[in-house]
N, C-alpha and C. Protein backbone atom coordinates (compact mmCIF):
# COMPACT_ATOMS: atom_id res chain seq x y z
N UNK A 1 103.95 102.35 80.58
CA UNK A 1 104.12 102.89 81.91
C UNK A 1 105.21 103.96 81.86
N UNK A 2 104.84 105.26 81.90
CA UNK A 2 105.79 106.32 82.34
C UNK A 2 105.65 106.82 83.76
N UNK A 3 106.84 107.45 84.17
CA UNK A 3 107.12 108.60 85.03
C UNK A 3 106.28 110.27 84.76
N UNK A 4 105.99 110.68 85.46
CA UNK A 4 105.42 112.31 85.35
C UNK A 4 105.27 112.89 86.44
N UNK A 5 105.47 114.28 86.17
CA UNK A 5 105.13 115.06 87.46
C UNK A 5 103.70 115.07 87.30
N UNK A 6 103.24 115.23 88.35
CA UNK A 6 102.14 115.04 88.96
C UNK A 6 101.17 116.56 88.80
N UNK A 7 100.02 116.45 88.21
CA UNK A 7 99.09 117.62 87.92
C UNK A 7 98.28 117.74 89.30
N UNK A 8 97.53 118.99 90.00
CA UNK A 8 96.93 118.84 90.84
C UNK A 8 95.13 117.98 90.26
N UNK A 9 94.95 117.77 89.22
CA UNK A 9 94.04 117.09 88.65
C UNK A 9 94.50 115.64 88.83
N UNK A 10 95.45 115.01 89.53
CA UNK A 10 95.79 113.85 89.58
C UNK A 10 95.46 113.55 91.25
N UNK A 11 95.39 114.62 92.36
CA UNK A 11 94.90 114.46 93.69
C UNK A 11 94.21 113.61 93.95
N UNK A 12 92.80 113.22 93.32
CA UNK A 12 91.91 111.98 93.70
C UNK A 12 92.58 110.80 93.49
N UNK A 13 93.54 110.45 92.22
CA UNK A 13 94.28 109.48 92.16
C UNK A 13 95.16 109.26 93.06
N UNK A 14 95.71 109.96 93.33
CA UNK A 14 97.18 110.03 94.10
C UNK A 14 96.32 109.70 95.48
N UNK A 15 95.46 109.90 96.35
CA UNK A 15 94.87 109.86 97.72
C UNK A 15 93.93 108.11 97.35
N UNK A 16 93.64 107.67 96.06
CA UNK A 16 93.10 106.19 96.20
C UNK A 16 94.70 105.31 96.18
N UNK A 17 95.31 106.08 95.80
CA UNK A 17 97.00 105.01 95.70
C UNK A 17 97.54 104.69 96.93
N UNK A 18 97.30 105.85 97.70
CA UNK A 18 98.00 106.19 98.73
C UNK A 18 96.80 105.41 99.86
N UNK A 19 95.62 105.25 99.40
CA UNK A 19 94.77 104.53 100.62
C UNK A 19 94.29 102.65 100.44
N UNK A 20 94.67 102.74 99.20
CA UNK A 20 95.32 101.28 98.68
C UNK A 20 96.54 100.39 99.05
N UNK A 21 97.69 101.78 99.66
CA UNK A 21 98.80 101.07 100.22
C UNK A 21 99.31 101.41 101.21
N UNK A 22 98.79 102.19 101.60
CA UNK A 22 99.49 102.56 102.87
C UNK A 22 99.19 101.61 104.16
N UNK A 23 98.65 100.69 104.30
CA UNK A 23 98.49 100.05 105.18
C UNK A 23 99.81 98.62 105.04
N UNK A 24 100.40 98.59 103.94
CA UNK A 24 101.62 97.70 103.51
C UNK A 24 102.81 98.24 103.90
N UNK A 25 102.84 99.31 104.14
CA UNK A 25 104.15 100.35 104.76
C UNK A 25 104.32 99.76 106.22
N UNK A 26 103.39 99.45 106.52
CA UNK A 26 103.01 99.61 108.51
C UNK A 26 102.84 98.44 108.84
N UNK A 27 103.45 97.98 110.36
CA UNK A 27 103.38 96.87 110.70
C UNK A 27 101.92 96.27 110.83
N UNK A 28 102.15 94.75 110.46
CA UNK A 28 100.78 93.72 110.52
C UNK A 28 99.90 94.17 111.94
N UNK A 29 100.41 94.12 112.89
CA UNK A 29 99.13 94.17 113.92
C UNK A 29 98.52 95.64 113.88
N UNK A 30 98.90 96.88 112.94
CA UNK A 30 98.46 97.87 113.50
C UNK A 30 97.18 97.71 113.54
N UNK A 31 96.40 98.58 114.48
CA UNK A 31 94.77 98.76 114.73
C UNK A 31 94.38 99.72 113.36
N UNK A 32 93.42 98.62 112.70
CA UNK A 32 92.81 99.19 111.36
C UNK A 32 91.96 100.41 111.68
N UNK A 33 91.75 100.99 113.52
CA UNK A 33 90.67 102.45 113.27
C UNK A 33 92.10 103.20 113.27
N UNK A 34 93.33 102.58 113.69
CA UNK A 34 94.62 103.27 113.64
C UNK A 34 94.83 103.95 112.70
N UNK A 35 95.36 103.17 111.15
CA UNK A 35 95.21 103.45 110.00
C UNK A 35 93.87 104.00 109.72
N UNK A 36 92.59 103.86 109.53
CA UNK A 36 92.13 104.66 109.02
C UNK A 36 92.17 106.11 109.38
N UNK A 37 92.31 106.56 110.73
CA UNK A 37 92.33 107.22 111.54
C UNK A 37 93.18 108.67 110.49
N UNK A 38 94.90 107.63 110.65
CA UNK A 38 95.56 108.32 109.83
C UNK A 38 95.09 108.89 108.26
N UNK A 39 94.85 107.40 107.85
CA UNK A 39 94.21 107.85 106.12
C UNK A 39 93.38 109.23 106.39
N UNK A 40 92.57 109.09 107.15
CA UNK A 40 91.64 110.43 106.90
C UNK A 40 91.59 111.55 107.39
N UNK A 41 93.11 111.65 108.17
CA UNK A 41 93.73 112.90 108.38
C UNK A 41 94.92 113.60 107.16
N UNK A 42 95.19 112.34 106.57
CA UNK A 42 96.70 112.26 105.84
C UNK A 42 96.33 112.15 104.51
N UNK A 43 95.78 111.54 104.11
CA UNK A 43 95.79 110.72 102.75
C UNK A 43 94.70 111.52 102.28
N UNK A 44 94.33 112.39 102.36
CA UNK A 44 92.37 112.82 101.64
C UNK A 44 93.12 113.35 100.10
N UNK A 45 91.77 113.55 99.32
CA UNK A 45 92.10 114.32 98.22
C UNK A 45 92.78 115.78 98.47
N UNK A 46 92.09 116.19 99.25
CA UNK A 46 92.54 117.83 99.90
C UNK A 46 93.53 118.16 100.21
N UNK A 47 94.04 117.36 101.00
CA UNK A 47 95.65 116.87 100.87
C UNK A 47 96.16 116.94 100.47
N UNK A 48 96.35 115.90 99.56
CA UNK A 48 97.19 116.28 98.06
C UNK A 48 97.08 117.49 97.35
N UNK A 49 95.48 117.56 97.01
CA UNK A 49 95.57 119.25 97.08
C UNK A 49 96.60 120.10 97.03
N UNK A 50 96.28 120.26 98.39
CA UNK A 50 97.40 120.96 98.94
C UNK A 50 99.08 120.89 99.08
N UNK A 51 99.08 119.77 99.02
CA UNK A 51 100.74 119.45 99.00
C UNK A 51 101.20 119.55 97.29
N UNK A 52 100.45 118.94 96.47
CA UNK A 52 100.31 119.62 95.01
C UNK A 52 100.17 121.39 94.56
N UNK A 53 99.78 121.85 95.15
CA UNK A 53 99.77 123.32 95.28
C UNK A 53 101.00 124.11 95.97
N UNK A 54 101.54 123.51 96.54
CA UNK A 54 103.25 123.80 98.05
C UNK A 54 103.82 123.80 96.68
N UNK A 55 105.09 124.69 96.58
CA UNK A 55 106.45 124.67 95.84
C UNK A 55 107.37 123.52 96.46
N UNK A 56 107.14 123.45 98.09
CA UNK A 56 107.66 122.80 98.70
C UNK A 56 108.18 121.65 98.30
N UNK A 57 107.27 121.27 97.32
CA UNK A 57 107.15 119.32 97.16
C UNK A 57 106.97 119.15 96.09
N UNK A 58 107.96 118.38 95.46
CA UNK A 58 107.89 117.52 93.84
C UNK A 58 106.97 116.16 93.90
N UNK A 59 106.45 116.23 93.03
CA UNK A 59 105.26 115.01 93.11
C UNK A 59 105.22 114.29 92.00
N UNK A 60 105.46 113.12 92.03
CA UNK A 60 105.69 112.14 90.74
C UNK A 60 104.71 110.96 90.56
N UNK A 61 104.28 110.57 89.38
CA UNK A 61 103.39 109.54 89.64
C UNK A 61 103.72 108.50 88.52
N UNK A 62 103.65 107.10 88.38
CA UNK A 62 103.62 106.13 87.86
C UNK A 62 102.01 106.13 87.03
N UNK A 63 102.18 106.41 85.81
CA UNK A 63 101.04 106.54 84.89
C UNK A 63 100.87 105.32 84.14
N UNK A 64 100.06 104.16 83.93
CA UNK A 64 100.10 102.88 82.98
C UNK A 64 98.75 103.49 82.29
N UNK A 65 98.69 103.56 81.35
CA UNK A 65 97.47 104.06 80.25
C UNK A 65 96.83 105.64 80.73
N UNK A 66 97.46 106.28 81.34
CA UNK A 66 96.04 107.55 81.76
C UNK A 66 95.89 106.67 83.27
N UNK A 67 96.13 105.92 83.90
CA UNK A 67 95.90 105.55 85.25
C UNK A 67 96.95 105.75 86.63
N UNK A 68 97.18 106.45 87.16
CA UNK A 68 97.82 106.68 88.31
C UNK A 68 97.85 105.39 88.97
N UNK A 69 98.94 104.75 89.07
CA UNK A 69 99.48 103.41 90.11
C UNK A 69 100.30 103.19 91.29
N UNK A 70 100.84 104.56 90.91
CA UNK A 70 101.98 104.98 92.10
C UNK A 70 102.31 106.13 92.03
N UNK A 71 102.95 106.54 93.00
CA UNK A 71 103.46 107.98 93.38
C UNK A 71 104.77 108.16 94.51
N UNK A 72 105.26 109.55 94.37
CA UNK A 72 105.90 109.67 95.35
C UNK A 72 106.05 111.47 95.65
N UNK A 73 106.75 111.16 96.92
CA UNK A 73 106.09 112.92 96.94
C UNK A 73 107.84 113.37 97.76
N UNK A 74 108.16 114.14 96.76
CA UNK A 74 110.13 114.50 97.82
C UNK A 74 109.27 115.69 98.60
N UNK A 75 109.64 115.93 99.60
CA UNK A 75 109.85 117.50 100.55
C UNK A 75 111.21 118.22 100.46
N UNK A 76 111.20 119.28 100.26
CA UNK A 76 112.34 119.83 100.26
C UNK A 76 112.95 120.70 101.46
N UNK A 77 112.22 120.82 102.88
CA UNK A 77 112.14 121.69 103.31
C UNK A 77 111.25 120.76 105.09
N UNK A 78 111.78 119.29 105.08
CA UNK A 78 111.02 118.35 106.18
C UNK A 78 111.39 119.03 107.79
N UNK A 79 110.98 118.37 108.41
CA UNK A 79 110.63 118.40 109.82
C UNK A 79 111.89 118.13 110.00
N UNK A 80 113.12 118.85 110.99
CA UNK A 80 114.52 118.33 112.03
C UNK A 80 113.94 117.36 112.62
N UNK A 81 114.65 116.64 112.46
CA UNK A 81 115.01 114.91 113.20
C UNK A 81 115.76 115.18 114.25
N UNK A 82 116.73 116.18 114.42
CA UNK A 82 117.95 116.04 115.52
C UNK A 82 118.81 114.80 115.01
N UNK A 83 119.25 114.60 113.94
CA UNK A 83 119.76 113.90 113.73
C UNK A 83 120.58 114.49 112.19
N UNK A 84 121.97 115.30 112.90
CA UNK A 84 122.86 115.39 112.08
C UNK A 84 123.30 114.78 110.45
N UNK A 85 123.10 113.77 110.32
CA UNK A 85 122.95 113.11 109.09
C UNK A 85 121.83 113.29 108.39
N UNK A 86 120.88 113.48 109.02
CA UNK A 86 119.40 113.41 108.14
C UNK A 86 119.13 114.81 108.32
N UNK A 87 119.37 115.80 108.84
CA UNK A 87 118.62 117.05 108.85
C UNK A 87 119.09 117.97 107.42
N UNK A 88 118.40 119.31 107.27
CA UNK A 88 118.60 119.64 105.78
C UNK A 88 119.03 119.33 105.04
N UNK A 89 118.60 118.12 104.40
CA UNK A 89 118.26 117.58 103.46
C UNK A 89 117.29 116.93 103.02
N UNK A 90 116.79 116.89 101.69
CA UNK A 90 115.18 116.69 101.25
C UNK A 90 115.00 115.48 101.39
N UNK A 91 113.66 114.87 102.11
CA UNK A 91 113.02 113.77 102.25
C UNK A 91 112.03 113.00 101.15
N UNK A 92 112.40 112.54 100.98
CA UNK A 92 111.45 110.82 100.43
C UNK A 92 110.15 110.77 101.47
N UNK A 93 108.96 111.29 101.45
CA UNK A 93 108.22 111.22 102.30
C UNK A 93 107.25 109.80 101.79
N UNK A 94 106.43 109.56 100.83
CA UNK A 94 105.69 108.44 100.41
C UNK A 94 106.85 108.16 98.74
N UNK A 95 106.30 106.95 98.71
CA UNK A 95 106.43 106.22 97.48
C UNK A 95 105.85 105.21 97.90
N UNK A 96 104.48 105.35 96.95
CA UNK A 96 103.60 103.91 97.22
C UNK A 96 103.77 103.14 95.72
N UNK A 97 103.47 102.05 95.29
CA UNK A 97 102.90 101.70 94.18
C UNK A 97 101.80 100.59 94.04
N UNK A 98 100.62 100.63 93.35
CA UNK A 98 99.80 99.88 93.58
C UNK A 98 100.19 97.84 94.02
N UNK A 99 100.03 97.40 94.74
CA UNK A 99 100.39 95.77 94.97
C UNK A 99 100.65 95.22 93.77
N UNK A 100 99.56 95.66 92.71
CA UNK A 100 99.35 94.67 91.38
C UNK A 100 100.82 95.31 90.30
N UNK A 101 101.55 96.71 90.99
CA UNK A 101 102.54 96.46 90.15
C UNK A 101 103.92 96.41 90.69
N UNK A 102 103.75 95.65 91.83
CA UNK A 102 105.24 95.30 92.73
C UNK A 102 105.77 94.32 91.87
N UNK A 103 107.02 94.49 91.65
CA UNK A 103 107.74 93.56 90.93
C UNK A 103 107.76 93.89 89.46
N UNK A 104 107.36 94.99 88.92
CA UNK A 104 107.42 95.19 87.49
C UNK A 104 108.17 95.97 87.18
N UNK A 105 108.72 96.75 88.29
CA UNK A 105 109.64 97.57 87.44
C UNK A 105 109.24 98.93 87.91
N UNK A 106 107.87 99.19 88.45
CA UNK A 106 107.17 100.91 88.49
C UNK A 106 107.87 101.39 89.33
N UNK A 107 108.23 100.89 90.68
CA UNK A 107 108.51 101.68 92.29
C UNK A 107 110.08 101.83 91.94
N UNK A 108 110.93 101.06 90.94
CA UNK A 108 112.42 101.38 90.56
C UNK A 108 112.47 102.73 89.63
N UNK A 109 111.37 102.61 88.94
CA UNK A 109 111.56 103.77 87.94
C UNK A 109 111.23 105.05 88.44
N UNK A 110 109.96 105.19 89.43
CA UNK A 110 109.82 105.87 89.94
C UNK A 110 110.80 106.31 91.27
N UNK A 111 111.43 106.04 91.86
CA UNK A 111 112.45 106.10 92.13
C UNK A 111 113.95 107.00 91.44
N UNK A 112 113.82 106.47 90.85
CA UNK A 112 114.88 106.78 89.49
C UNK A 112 114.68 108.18 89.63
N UNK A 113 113.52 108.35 89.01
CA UNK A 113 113.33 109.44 88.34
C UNK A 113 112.87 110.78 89.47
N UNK A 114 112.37 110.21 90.93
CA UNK A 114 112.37 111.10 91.83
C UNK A 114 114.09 111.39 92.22
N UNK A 115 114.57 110.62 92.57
CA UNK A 115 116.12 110.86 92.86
C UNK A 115 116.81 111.34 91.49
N UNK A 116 117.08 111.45 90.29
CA UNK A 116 117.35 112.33 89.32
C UNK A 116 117.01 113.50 89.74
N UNK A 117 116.07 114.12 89.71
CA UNK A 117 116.01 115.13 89.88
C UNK A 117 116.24 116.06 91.49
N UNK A 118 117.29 115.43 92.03
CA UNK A 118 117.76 116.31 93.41
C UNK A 118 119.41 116.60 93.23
N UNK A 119 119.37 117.62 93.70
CA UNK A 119 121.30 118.17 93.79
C UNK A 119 121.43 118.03 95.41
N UNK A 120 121.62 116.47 95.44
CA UNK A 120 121.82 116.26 96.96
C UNK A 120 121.63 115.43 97.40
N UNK A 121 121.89 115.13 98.98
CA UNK A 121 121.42 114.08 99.62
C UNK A 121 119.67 113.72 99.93
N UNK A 122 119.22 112.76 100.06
CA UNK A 122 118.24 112.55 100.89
C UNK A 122 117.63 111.44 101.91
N UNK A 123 116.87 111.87 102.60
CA UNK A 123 116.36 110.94 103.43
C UNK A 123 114.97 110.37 103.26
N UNK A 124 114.81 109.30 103.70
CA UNK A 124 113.60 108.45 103.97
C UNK A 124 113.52 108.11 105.67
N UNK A 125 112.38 107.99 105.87
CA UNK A 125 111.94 106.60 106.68
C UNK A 125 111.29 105.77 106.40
N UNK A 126 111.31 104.50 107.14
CA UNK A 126 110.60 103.28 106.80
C UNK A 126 110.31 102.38 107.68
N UNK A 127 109.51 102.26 108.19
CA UNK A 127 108.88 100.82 109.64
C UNK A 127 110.42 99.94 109.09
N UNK A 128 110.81 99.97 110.09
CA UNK A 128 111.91 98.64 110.72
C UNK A 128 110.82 97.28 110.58
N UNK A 129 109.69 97.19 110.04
CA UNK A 129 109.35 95.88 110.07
C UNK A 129 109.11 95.52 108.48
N UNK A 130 109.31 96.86 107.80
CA UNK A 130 109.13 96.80 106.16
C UNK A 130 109.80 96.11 105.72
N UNK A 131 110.46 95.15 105.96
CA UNK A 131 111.98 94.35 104.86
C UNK A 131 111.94 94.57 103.57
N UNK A 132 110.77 94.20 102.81
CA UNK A 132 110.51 94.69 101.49
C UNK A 132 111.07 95.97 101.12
N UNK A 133 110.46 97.06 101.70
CA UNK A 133 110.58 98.49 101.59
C UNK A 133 112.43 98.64 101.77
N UNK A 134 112.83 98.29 102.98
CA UNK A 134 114.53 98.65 103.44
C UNK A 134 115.02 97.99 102.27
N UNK A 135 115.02 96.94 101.82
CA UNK A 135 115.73 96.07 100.97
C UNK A 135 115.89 96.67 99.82
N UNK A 136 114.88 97.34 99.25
CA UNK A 136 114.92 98.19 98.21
C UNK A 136 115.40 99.53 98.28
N UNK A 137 115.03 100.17 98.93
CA UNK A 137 115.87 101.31 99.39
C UNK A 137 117.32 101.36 99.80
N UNK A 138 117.80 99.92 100.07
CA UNK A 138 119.27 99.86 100.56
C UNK A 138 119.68 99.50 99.19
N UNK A 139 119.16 98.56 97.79
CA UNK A 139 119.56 98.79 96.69
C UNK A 139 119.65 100.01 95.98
N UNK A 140 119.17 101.16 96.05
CA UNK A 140 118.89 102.16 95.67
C UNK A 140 120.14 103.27 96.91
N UNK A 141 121.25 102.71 97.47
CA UNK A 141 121.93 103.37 98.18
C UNK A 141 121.89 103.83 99.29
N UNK A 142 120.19 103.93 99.85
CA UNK A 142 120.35 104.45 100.94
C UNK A 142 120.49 103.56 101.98
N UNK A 143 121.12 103.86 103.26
CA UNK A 143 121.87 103.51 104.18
C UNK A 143 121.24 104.06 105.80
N UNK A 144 120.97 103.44 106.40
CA UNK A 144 120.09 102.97 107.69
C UNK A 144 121.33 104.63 108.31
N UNK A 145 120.75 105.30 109.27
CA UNK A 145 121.17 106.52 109.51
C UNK A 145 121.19 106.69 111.52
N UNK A 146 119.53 105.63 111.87
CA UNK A 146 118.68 106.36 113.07
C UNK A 146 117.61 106.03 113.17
N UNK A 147 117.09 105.94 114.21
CA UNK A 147 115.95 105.97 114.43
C UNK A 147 114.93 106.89 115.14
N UNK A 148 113.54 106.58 114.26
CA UNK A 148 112.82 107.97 114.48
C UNK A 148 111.28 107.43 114.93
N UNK A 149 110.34 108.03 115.55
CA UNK A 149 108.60 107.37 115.79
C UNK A 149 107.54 107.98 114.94
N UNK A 150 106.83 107.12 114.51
CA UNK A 150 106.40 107.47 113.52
C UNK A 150 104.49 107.45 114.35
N UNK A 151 103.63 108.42 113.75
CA UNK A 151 102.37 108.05 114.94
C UNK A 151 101.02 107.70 113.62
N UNK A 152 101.15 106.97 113.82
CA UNK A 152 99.99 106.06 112.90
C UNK A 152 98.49 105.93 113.28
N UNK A 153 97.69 107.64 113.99
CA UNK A 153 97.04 108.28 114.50
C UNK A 153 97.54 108.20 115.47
N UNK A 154 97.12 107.12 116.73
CA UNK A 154 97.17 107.20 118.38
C UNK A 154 98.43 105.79 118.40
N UNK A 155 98.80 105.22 117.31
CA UNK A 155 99.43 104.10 117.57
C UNK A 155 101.49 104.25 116.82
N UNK A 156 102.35 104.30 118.08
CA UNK A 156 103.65 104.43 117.37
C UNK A 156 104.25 103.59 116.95
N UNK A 157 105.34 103.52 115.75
CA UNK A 157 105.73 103.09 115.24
C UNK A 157 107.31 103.13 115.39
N UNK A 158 108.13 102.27 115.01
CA UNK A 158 109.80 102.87 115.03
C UNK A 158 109.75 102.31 113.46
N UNK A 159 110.34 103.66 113.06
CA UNK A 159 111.11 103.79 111.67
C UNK A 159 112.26 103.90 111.51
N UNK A 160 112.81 103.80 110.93
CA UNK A 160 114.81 104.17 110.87
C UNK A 160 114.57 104.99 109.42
N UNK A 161 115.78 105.32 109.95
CA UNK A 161 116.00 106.84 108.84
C UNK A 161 116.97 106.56 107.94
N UNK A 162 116.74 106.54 106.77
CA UNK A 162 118.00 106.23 105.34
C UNK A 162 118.19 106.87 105.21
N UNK A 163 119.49 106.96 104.64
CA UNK A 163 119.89 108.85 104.16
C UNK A 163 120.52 108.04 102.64
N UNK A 164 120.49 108.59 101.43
CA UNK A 164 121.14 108.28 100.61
C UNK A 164 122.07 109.46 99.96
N UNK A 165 123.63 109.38 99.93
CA UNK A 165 124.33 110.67 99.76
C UNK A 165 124.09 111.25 98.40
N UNK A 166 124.64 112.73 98.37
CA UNK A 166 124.52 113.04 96.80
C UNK A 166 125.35 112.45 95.55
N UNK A 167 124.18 112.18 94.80
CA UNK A 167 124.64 111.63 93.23
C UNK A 167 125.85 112.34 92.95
N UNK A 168 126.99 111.84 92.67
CA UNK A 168 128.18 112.25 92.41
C UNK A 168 128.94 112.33 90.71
């Protein structure tokens, strides 16, 4: 299992990772036409595509044999929050990793190796109902900032905003 930047030949992978887990990010009752709703505005191959094609965005993926398991995608350049702490500075937008490799080690390394490579602070969000997700991210330094709504097609969400400071 390595770390790699991400080829735009890796898009179909990266959009089955991302539609494999993204429903684990988001609270239990959401409405499943909710999520799909999103997946197939958000998550397509084309997508990635495209966000693989942006300078904008570093894209990393968790490789076990030639197989894409996880990913993560920094922005360098996100949406104002209005929120002094979190604004210009680059976001943590996804980091998924497949279920079957939670607990092995992939979503730390990948991690790792997305945060290595920034001269700076950054931010995340994460559903306030993720404990999993915060718990790890608060090992990894970052620190609860705010809260922000997140729209999961027609259905909102409250996320809180981590900011983790620059590597020193």
């Amino acid at each position: 299992m390595h770390i790699r930047t991400a080829s735009k030949t890796d898009a179909h992978a990266i959009s089955a990772v991302a539609i494999q887990t993204f429903a684990l990010a988001c609270p239990a009752n959401t409405p499943e036409f909710e999520l799909r709703k999103y997946i197939d505005e958000n998550l397509t191959p084309s997508r990635f595509e495209s966000i693989l094609a942006d300078g904008n965005f570093d894209v990393r993926v968790v490789d076990d044999g030639g197989n894409v398991v996880g990913f993560s995608v920094l922005t360098h350049r996100p949406d104002v929050l209005d929120m002094p702490l979190a604004d210009g500075i680059a976001e943590l937008t996804r980091c998924y990793v497949l279920p079957a490799y939670h607990g092995t080690g992939a979503a730390q390394k990948l991690v790792t190796a997305t945060l290595a490579a920034l001269n700076g602070a950054v931010r995340l969000t994460v559903n306030d109902q993720n404990a999993r997700g915060i718990r790890f991210y608060e090992r990894n330094g970052f620190a609860t900032v705010g809260e922000t709504t997140f729209e999961c097609g027609d259905d909102l969400h409250r996320d809180l905003v981590m900011v983790r400071a620059a590597a020193r």
